[in-house]
Protein backbone atom coordinates (compact mmCIF):
# COMPACT_ATOMS: atom_id res chain seq x y z
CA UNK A 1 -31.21 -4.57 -36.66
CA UNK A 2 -29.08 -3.88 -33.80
CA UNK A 3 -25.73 -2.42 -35.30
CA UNK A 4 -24.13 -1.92 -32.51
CA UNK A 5 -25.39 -2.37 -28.95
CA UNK A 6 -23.16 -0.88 -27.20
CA UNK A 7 -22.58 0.08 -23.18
CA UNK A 8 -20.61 2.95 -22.76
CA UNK A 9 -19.44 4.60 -19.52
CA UNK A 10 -18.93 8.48 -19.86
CA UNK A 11 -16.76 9.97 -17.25
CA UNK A 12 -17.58 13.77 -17.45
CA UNK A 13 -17.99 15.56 -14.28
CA UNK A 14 -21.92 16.12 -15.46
CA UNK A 15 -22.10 12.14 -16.65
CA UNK A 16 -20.46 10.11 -15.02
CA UNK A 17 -23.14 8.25 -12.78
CA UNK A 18 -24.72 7.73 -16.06
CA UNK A 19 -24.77 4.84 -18.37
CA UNK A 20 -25.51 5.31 -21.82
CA UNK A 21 -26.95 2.81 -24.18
CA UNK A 22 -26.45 3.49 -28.05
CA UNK A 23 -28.85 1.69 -30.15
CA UNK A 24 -28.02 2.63 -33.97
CA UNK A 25 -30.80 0.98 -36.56
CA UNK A 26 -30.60 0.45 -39.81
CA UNK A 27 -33.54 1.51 -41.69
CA UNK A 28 -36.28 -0.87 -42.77
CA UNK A 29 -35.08 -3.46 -45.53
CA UNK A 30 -37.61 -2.48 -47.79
CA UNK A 31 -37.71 1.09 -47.84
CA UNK A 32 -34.32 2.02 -47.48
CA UNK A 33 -30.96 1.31 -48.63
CA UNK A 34 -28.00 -1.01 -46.82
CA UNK A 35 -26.67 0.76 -43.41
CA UNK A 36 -23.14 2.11 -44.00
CA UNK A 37 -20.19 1.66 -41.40
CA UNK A 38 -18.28 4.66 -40.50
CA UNK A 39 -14.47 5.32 -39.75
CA UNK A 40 -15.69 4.51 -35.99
CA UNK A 41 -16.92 0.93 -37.02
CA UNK A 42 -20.22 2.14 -36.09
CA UNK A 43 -23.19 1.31 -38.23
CA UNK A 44 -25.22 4.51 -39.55
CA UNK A 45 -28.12 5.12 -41.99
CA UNK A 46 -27.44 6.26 -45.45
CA UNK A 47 -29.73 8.89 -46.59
CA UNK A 48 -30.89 10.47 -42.92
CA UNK A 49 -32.41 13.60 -43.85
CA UNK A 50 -34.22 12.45 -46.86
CA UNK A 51 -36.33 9.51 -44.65
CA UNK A 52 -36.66 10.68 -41.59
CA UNK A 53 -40.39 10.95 -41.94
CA UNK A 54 -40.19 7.39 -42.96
CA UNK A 55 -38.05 6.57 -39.91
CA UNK A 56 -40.61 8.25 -37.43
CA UNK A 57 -43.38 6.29 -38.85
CA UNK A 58 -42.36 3.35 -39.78
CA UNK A 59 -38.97 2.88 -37.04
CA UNK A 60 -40.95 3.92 -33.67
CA UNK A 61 -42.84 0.47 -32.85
CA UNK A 62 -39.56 -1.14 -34.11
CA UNK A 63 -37.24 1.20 -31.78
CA UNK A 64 -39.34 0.77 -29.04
CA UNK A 65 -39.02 -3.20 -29.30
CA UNK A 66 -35.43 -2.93 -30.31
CA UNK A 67 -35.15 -0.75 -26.99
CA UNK A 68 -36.94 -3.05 -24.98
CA UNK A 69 -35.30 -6.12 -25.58
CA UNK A 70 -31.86 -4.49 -25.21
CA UNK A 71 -33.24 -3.13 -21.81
CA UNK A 72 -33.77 -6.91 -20.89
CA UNK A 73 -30.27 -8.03 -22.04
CA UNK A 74 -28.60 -5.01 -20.14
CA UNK A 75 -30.51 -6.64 -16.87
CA UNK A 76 -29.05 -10.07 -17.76
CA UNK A 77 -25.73 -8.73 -18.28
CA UNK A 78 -25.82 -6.91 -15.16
CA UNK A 79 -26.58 -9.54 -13.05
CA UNK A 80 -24.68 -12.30 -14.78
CA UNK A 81 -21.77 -10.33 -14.35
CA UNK A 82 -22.11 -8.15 -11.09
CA UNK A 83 -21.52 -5.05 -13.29
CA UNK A 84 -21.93 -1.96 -10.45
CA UNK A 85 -23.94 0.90 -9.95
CA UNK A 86 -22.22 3.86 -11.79
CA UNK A 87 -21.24 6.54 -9.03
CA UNK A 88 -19.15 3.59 -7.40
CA UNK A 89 -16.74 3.72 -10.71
CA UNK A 90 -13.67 5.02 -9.79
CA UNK A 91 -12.36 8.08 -12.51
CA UNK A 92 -8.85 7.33 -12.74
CA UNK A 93 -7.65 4.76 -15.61
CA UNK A 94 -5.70 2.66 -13.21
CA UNK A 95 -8.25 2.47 -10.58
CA UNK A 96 -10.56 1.57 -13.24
CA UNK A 97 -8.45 -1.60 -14.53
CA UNK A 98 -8.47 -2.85 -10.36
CA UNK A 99 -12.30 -2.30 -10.34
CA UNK A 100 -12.98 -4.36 -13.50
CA UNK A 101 -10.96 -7.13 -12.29
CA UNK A 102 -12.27 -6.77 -8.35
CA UNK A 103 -15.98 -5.48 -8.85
CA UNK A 104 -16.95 -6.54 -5.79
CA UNK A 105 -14.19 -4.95 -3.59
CA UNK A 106 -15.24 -1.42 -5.45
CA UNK A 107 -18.39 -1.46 -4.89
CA UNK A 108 -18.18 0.50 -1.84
CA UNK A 109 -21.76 1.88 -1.91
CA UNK A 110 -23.14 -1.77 -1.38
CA UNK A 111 -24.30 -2.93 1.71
CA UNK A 112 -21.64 -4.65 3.37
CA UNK A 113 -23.42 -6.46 6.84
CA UNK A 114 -20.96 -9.14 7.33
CA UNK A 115 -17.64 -8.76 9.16
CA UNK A 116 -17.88 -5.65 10.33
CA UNK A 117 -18.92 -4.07 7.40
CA UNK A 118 -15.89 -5.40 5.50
CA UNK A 119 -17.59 -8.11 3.32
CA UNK A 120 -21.27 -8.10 1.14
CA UNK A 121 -23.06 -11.19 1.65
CA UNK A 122 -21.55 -13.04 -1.50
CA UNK A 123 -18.10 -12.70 0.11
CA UNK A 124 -18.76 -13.91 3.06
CA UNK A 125 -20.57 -16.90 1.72
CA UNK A 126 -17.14 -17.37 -0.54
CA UNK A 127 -15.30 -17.40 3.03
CA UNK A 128 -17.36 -20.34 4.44
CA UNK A 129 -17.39 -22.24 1.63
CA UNK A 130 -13.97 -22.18 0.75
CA UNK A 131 -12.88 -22.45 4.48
CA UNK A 132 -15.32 -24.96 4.87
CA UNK A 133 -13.89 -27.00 2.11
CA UNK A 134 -10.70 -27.33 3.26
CA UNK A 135 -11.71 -28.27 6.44
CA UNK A 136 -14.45 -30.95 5.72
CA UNK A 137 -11.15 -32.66 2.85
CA UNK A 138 -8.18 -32.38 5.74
CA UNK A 139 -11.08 -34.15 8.64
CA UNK A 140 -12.74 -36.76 5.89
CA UNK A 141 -9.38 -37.43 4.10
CA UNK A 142 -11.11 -39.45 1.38
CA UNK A 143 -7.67 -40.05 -0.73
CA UNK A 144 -6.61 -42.60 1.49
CA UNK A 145 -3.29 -43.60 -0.91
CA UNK A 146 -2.17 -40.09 -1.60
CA UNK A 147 -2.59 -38.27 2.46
CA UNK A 148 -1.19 -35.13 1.20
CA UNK A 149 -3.39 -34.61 -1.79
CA UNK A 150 -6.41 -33.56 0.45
CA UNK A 151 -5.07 -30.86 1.69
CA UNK A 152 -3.42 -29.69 -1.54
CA UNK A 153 -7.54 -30.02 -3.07
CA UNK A 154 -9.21 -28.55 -0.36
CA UNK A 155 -6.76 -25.58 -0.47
CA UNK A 156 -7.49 -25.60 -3.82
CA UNK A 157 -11.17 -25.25 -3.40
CA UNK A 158 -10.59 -22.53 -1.61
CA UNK A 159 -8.37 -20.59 -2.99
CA UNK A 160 -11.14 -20.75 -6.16
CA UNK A 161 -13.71 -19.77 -3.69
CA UNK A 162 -11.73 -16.74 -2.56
CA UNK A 163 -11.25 -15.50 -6.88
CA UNK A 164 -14.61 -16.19 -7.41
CA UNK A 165 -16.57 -14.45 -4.74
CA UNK A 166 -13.34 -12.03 -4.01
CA UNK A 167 -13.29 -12.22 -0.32
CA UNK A 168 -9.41 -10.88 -0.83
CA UNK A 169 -8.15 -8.93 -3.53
CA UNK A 170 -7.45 -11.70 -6.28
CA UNK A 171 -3.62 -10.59 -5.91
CA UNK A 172 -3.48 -11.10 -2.60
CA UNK A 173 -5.58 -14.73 -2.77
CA UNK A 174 -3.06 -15.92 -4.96
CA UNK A 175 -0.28 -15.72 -2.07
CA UNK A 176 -2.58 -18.38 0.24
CA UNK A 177 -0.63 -21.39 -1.25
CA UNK A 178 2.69 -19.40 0.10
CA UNK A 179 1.06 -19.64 4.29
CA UNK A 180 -0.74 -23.09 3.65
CA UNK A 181 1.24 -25.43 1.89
CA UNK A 182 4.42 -25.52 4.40
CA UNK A 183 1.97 -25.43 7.69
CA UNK A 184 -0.01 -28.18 6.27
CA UNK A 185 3.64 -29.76 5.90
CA UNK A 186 2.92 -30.88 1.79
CA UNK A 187 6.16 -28.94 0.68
CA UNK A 188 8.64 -26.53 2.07
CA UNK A 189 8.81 -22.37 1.75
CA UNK A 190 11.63 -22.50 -0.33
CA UNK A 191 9.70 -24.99 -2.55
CA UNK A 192 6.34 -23.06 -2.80
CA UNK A 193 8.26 -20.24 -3.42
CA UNK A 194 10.29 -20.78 -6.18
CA UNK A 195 6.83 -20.81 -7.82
CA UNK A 196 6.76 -17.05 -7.32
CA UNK A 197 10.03 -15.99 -7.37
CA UNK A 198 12.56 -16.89 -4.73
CA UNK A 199 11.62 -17.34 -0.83
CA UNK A 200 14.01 -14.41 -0.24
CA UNK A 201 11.59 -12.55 -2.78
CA UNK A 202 9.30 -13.65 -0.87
CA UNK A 203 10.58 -12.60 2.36
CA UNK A 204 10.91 -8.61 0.84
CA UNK A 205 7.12 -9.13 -0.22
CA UNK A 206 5.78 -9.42 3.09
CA UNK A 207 7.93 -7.13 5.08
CA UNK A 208 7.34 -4.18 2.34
CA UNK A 209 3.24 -5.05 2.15
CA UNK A 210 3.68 -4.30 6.48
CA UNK A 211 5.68 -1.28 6.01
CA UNK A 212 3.31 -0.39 3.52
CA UNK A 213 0.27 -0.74 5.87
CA UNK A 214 2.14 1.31 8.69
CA UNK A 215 2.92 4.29 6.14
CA UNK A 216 -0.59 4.68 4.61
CA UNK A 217 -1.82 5.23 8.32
CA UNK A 218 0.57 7.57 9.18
CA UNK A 219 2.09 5.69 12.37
CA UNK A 220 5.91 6.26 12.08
CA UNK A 221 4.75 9.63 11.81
CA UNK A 222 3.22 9.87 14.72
CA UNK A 223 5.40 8.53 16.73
CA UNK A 224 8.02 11.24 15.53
CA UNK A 225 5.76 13.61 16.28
CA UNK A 226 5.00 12.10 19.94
CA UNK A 227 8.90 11.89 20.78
CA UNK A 228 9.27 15.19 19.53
CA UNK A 229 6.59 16.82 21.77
CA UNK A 230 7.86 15.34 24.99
CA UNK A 231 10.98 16.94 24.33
CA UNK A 232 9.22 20.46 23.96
CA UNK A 233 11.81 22.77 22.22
CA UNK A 234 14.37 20.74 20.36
CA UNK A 235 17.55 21.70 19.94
CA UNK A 236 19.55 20.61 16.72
CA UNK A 237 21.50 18.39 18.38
CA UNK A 238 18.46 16.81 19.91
CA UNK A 239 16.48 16.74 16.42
CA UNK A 240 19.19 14.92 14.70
CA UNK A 241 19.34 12.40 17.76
CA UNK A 242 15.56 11.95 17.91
CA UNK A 243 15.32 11.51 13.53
CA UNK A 244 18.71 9.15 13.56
CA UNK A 245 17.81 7.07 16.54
CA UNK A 246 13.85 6.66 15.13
CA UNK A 247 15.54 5.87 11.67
CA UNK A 248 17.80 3.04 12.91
CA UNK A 249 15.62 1.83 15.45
CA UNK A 250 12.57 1.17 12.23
CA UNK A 251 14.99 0.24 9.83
CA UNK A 252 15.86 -2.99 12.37
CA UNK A 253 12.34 -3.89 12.16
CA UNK A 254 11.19 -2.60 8.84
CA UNK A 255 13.41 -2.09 6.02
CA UNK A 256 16.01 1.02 5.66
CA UNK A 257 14.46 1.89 2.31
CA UNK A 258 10.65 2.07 3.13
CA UNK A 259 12.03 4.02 6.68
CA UNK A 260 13.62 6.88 4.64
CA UNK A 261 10.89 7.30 2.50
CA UNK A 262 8.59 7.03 5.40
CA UNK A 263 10.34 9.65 7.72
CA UNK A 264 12.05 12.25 5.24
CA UNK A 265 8.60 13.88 3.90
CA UNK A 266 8.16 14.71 6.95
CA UNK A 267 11.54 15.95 8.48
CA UNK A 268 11.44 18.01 4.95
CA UNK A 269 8.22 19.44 6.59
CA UNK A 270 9.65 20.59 9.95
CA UNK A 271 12.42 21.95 8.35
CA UNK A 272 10.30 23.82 5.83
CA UNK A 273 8.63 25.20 9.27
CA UNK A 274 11.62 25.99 10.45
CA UNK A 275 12.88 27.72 7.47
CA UNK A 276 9.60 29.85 7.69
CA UNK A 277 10.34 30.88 11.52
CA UNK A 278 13.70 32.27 10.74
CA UNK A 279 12.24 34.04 7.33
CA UNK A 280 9.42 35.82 10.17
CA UNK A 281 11.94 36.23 13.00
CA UNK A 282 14.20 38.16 10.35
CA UNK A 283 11.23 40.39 9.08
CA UNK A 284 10.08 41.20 12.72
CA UNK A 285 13.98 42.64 13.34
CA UNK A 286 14.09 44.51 10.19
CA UNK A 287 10.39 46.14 11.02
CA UNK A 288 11.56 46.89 14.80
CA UNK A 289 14.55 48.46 13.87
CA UNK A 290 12.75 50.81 11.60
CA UNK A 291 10.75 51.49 14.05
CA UNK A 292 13.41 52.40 16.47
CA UNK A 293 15.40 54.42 13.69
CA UNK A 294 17.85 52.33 13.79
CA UNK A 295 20.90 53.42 11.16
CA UNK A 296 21.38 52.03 8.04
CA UNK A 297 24.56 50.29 9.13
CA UNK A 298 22.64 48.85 11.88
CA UNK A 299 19.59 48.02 9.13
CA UNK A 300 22.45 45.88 6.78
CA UNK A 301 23.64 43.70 9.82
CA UNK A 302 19.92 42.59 10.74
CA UNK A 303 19.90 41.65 7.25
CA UNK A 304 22.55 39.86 7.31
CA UNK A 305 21.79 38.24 10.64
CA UNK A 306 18.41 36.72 9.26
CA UNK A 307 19.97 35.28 6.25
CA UNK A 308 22.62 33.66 8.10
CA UNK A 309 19.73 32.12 9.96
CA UNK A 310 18.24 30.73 6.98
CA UNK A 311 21.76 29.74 5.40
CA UNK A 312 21.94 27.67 8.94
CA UNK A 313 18.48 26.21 8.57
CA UNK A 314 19.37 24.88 5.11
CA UNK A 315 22.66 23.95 6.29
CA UNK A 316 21.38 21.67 9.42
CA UNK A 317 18.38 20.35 6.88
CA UNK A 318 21.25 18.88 4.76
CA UNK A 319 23.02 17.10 7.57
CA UNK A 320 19.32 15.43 9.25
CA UNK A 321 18.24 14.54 5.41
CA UNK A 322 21.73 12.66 5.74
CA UNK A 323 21.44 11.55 9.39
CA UNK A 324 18.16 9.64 8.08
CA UNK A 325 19.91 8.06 5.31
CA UNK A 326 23.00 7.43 7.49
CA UNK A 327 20.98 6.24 10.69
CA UNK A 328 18.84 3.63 8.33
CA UNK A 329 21.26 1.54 6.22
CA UNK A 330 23.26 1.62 9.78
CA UNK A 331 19.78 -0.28 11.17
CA UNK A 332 19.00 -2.07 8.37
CA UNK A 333 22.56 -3.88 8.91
CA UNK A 334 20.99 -5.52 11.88
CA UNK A 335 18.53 -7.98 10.35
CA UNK A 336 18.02 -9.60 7.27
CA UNK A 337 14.63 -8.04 6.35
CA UNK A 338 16.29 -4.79 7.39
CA UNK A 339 18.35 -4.39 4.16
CA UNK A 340 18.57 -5.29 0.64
CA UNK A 341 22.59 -6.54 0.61
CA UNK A 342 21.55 -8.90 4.12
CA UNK A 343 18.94 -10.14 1.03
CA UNK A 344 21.69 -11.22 -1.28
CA UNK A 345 23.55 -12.85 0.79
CA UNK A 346 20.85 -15.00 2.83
CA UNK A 347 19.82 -16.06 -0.78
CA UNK A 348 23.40 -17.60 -1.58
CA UNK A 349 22.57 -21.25 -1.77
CA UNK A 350 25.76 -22.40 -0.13
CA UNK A 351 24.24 -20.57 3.47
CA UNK A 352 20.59 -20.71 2.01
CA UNK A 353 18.64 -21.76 5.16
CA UNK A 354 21.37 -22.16 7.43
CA UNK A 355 21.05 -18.22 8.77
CA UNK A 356 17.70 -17.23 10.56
CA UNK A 357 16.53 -13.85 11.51
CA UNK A 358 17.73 -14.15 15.44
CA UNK A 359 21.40 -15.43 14.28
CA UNK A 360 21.79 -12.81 11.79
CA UNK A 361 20.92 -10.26 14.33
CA UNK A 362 23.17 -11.33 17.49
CA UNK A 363 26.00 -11.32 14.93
CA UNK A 364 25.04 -8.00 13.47
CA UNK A 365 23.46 -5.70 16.15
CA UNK A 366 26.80 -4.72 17.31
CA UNK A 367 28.28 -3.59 14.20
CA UNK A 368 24.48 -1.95 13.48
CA UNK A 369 24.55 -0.31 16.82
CA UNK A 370 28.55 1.04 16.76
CA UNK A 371 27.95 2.39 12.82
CA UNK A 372 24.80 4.13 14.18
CA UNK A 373 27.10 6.00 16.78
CA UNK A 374 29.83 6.86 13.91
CA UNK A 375 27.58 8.72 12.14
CA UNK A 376 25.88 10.74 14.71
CA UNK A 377 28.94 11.98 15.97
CA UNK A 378 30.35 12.53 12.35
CA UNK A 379 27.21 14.55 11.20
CA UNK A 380 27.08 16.35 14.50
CA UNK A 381 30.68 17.91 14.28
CA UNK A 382 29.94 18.36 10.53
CA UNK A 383 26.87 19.99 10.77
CA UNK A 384 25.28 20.94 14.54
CA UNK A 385 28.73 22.26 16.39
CA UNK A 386 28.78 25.56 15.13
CA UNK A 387 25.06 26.00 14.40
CA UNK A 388 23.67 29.43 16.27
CA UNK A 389 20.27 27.80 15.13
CA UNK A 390 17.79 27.75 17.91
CA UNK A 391 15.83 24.64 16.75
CA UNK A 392 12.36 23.66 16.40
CA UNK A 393 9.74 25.44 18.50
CA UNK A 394 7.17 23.48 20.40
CA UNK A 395 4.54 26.10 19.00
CA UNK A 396 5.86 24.68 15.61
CA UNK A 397 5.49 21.28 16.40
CA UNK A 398 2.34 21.36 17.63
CA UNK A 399 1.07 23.03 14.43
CA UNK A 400 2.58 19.59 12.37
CA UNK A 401 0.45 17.87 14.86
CA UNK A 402 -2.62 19.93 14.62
CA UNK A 403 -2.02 19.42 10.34
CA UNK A 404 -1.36 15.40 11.08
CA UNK A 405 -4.67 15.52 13.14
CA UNK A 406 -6.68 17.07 10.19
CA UNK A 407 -5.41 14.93 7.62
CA UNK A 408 -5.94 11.31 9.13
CA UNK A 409 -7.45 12.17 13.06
CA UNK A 410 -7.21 11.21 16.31
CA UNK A 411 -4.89 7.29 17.39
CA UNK A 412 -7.33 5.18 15.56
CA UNK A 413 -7.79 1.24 15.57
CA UNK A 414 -6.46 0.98 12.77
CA UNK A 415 -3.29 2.26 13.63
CA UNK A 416 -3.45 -0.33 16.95
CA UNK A 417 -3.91 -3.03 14.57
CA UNK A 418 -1.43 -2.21 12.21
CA UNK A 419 0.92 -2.16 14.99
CA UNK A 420 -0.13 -5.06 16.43
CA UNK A 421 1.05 -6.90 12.95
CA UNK A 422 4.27 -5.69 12.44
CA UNK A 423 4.32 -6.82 16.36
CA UNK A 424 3.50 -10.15 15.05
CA UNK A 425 5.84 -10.39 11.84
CA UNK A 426 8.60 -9.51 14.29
CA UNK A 427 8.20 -12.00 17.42
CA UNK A 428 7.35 -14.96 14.89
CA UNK A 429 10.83 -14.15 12.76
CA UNK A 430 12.48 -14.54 15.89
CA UNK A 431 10.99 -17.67 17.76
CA UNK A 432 10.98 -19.36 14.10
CA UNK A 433 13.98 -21.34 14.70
CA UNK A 434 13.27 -22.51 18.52
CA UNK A 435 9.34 -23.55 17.39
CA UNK A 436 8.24 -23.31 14.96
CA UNK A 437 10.75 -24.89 12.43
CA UNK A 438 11.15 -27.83 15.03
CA UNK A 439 7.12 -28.40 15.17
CA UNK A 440 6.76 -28.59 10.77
CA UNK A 441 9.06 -30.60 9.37
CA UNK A 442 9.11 -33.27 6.76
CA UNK A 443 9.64 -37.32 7.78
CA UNK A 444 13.38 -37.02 6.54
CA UNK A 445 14.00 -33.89 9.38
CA UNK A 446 13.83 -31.10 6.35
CA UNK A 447 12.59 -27.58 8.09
CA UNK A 448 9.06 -26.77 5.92
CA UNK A 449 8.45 -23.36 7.56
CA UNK A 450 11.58 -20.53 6.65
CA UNK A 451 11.08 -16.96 7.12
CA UNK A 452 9.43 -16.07 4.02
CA UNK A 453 6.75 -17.92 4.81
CA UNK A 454 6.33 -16.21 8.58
CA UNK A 455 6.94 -12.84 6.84
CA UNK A 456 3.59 -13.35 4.56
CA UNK A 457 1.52 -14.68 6.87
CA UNK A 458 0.73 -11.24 9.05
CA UNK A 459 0.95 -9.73 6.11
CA UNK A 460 -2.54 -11.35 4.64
CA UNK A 461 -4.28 -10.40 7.69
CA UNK A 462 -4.01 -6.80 6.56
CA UNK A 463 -6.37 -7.69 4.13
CA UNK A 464 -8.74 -9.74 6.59
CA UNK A 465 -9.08 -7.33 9.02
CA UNK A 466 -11.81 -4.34 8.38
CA UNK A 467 -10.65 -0.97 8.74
CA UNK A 468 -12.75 1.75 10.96
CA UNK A 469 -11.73 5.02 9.62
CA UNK A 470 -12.39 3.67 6.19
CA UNK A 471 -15.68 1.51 6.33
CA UNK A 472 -16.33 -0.94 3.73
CA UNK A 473 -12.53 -1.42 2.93
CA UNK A 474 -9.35 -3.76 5.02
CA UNK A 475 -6.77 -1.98 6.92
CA UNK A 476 -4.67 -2.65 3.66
CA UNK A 477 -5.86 -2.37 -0.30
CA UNK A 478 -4.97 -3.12 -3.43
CA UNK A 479 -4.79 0.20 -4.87
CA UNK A 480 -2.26 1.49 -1.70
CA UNK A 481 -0.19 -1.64 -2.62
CA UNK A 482 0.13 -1.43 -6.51
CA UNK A 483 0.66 2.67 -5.69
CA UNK A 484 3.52 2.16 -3.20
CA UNK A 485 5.04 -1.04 -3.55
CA UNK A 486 7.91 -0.75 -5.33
CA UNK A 487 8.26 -3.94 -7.67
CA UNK A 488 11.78 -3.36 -9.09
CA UNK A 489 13.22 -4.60 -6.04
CA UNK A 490 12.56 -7.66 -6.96
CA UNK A 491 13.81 -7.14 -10.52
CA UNK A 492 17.15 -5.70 -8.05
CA UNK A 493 17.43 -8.77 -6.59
CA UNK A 494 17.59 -10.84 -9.47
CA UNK A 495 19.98 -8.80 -10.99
């Protein structure tokens, strides 16, 4: 009677807050022959044209019930399974795979009163419960032979409370057991995460998801832009100071890969400005020597003079793409999280655990600091020396600031906050192995808590913490992360 019921989503421009509902019928049994399936699968009646007087007056009441009673199951189905309102459907094919599996996260057009607009009711009621239940299991403790299982249950519990009411993106959730299980001193970091990969793994996982955060609101950015301005009219020598020295000082903190992507699009920017300055200083010579009547001989040298200023543009561009790359894998030797060879070699299981962030860094901020000073000097004899450039106006850079304030505003909280995390990842990667190692530790003296665990930890809170420029969503999504996280690097690793 119903061949098939079917709920289709057409994404047209003019459709696409639209659901449609196909009801095909077969004709009545007793007036009509067997429905016939098509190529599609579909079910279709044989015959149309010849009964569709019969089909008016006999298939109406029976459409209308058939329609009705599909209408009711469509209303069960919705609310049995959440399913959202249409114009909250993302268009894109990926974003449309995230949003079936986290319904709740894309429905941005529901009300969201809880948590500063970050969470629907249903989430937040998923938060209490399944922070409640750990709670009420690691106070009551009613597994009095096995002391360790509580916790492990009530985390547990809530890490199903937190997939079933989707108070974090489920991918995200799924990295709880990573913070909880060595703090609640059941089984070590490198333990819980050989269940993912390898706590070094790890350890690149939450630095990247923090370096991810601090790209997608534009703060490195900024703060190029910021230095730059104080300066007021940079010369080249300056500029490649002011990129290198920002490069190396990230890379230390961040990592020298996710710095050079982070600051290149934009020094490609200034130097595309620049590149634009000398192509209008060039064509305001020509044009004032014509108007002067200036010989031809006189004509051919301006010429000349403005492409040699573009030919020096390009040529300093090529040496501060370089300083970049030079300045960050010169930072990134300073700290384990900094770079991916510091990765390999923490992960060698003869000096596995025996090398924290701090030690790594007063052995290797020397060298880092020393290489940083090479290259400056060998990319500023190479490339700045004989330069006739002028550098980069401070009309020009306060155009790239008037653009950066168009595209993403005014210093925003969310940048504050964002900054405040990496703050955090940074200070507890350092204290680690005065505190925090000595307060978690197992009855035979093993350390519980190891960096990869610390490095996580901030990074969740992205995810907690409600964004203001962006209401209804955390400072940090799933989309932004499955867009710019680059998941081969842990493939790297392993190879």
């Amino acid at each position: 009677w119903l061949k098939p019921f079917r709920l289709e989503r057409h994404r047209t421009p003019c459709s696409r807050d639209c659901f449609a509902l196909s009801v095909l019928m077969a004709s009545p049994a007793s007036s009509a022959e067997p429905a016939v399936v098509d190529e599609q699968g579909l079910a279709r009646a044989p015959n149309l044209e010849g009964s569709a007087e019969a089909l008016v007056v006999e298939g109406i009441p029976r459409a209308n019930s058939l329609i009705e009673r599909a209408g009711s199951a469509l209303k069960t189905a919705g609310s049995n399974l959440q399913l959202q309102r249409a114009n909250t459907l993302p268009t894109e094919d990926g974003s449309l795979r995230h949003a079936a599996t986290m319904p709740m996260t894309f429905d941005l057009d529901a009300a969201r009163p809880c948590c500063f607009g970050l969470w629907k009711v249903q989430q937040f009621a998923g938060f209490v419960l399944g922070l409640g239940a750990l709670l009420i299991l690691l106070v009551a403790r009613p597994m009095k032979t096995y002391p360790l299982a509580n916790g492990m249950l009530g985390l547990t519990v809530m890490c199903a409370c937190f997939w079933i009411f989707e108070v974090m993106p489920v991918y995200i959730t799924a990295l709880l057991p990573m913070v909880f299980i060595p703090f609640m001193e059941i089984a070590s970091s490198e333990y819980i995460a050989s269940a993912y990969w390898s706590w070094i793994s790890m350890l690149v996982v939450g630095t990247y998801l923090v370096d991810i955060a601090l790209e997608h609101v534009h703060l490195p950015r900024r703060v190029a832009l910021a230095l730059l301005l104080r300066v007021g009219v940079v010369h080249p020598a300056a500029l490649l100071a002011c990129f290198m020295g920002l490069a190396w000082a990230l890379a230390m903190i961040l990592n020298s890969i996710a710095v050079t992507l982070v600051i290149t699009p934009f020094a490609v920017s200034l130097m595309n400005a620049a590149e634009e300055q000398a192509c209008t200083a060039a064509e305001s010579a020509r044009e004032r020597a014509a108007e002067e009547g200036a010989t031809e001989e006189a004509r051919v040298a301006m010429e000349a003079e403005g492409r040699r200023g573009v030919e020096q543009v390009h040529h300093f561009a090529n040496g501060l793409l370089i300083g970049i790359a030079y300045s960050a894998s010169a930072g990134g030797l300073a700290t384990i999280t900094g770079a991916i060879p510091n990765y390999f070699l923490a992960a060698e299981s003869s000096i596995a655990g025996r090398i924290s962030w701090l030690a790594w860094f007063e052995f290797a901020f020397p060298i880092s600091l020393v290489t940083g000073m090479l290259a400056y000097l060998v990319l500023h004899a190479r490339y700045v020396r004989r330069l006739s450039f002028s550098g980069i106006s401070r009309q020009m850079l306060e155009e790239q600031q008037q653009d950066l304030l168009r595209e993403v505003g005014p210093v925003s909280r969310d940048e504050l906050m964002v900054a405040a995390v990496q703050v955090l990842q940074l200070v507890l990667l350092i204290v680690r192995p005065f505190t925090i190692s000595a307060w978690f530790s197992s009855p035979y003296g093993e350390q519980l808590v190891n960096d990869s665990t610390l490095a996580v930890l901030p990074a969740l809170l992205l995810f907690l913490i409600p964004s203001q420029t962006r209401p209804g969503e955390a400072l940090l999504t799933w989309p932004v992360v499955h867009e710019k996280f680059d998941f081969g690097l842990l493939l790297l690793i392993g190879g």
